[in-house]
Each structure stands twice: as structure tokens, then as C-alpha cells.
C-alpha atoms as a PDB file:
ATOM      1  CA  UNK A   1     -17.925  -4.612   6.236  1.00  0.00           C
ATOM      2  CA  UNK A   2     -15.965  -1.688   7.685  1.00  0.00           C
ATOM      3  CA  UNK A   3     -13.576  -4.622   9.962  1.00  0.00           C
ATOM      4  CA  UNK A   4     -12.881  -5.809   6.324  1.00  0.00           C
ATOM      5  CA  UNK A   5     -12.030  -2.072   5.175  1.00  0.00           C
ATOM      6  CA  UNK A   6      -9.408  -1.602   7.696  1.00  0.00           C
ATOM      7  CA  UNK A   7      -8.011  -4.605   7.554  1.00  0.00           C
ATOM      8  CA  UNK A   8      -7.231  -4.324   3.421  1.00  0.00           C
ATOM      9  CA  UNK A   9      -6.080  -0.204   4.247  1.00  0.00           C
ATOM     10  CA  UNK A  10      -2.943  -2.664   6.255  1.00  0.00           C
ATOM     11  CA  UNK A  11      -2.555  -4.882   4.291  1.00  0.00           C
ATOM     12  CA  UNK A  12      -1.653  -2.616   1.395  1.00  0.00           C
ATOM     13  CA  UNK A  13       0.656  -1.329   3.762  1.00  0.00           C
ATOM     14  CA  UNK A  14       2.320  -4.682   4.728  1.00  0.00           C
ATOM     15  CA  UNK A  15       2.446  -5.504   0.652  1.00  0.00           C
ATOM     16  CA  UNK A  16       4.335  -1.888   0.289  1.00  0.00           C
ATOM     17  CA  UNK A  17       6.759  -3.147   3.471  1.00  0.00           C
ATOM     18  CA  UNK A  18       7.287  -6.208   1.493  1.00  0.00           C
ATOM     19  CA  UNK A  19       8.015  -4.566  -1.664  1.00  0.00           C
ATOM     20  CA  UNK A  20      10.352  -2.033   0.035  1.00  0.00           C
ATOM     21  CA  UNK A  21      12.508  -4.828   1.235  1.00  0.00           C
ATOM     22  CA  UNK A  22      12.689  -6.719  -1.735  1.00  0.00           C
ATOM     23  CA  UNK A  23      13.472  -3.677  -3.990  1.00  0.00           C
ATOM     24  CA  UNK A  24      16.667  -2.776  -1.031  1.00  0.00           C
ATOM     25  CA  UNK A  25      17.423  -6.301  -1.597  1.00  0.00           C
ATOM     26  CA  UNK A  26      17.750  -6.193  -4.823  1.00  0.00           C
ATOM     27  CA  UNK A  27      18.949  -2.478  -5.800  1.00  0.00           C
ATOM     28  CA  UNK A  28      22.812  -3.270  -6.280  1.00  0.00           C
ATOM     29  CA  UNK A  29      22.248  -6.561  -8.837  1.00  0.00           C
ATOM     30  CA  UNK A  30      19.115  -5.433 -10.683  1.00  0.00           C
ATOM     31  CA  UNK A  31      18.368  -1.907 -10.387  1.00  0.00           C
ATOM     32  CA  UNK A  32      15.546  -2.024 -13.014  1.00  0.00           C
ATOM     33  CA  UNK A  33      13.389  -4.659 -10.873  1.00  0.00           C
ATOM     34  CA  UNK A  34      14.158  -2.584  -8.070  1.00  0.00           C
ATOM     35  CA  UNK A  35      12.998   0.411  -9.764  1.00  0.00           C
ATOM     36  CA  UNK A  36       9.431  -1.886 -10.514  1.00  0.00           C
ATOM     37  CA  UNK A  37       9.503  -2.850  -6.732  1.00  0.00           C
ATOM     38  CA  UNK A  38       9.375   1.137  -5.713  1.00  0.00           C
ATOM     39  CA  UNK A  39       6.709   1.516  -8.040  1.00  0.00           C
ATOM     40  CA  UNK A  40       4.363  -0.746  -6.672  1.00  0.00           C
ATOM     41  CA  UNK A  41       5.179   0.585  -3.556  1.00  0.00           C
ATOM     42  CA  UNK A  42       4.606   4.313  -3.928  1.00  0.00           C
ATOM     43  CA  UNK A  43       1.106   2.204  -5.663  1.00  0.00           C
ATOM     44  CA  UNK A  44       0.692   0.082  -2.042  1.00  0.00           C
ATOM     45  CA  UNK A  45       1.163   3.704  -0.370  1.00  0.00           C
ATOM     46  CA  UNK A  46      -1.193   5.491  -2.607  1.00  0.00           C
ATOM     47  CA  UNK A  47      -3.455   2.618  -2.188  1.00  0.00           C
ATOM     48  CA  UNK A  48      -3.622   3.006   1.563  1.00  0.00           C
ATOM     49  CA  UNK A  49      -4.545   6.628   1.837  1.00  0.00           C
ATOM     50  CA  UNK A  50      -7.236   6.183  -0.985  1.00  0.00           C
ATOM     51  CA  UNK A  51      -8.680   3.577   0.489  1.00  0.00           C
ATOM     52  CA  UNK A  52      -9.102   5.477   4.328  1.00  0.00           C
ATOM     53  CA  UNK A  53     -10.403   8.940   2.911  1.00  0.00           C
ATOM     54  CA  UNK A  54     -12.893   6.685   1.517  1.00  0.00           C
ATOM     55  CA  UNK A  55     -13.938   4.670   4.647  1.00  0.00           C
ATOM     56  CA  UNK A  56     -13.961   7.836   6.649  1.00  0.00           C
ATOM     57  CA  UNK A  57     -15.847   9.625   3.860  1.00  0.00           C
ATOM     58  CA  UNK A  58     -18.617   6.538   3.770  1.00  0.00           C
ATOM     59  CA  UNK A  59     -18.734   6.354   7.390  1.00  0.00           C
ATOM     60  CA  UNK A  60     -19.613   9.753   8.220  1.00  0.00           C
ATOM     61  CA  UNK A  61     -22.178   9.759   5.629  1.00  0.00           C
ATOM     62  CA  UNK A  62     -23.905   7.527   7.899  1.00  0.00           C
ATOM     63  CA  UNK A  63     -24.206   9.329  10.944  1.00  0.00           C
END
């Protein structure tokens, strides 16, 4: 279950990378998508660090 964790933490990570590029890409023709792209990264981000305190906090509960 934890293998699953960690894998998810990166992946939210590789979503916000995707999201990053796409809102770069797209900054100077549509700056309001862009500005919905850096949301959902800053989300992707946030998403990342939630989800490791968590894992961390759960798995030293068990030792």
C-alpha cells in the first residue's frame, strides 16, 4: 500500500510538470487558460506535500 503512496506523491508531481509546460506554452495567446494551468499546478504541488506528511505521519504510527 505504501509502494502505491509514493508512487501517486510523483505522479502529482509529473501532472504539475505537465501543467507547468502547458501553461508556458500557452501564456502569450491565452493568458486566462494559462492562469487555470498555474492553478492546478500550485494544486499538483500542494497535493504532493499533503500527501507525504501523511505517509510519513501513518508510517511512523506504526513503529
Amino acid at each position: 500500500m505504501m509502494k502505491f503512496s509514493r508512487f501517486f506523491e510523483f505522479a502529482y508531481l509529473a501532472v504539475a510538470a505537465f501543467f507547468l509546460y502547458e501553461a508556458i506554452r500557452l501564456w502569450k495567446t491565452e493568458p486566462g487558460q494559462a492562469y487555470l494551468f498555474l492553478f492546478f499546478v500550485v494544486i499538483g504541488v500542494f497535493m504532493f506535500f499533503f500527501r507525504r506528511h501523511f505517509r510519513h505521519k501513518y508510517g511512523n504510527r506504526k513503529k
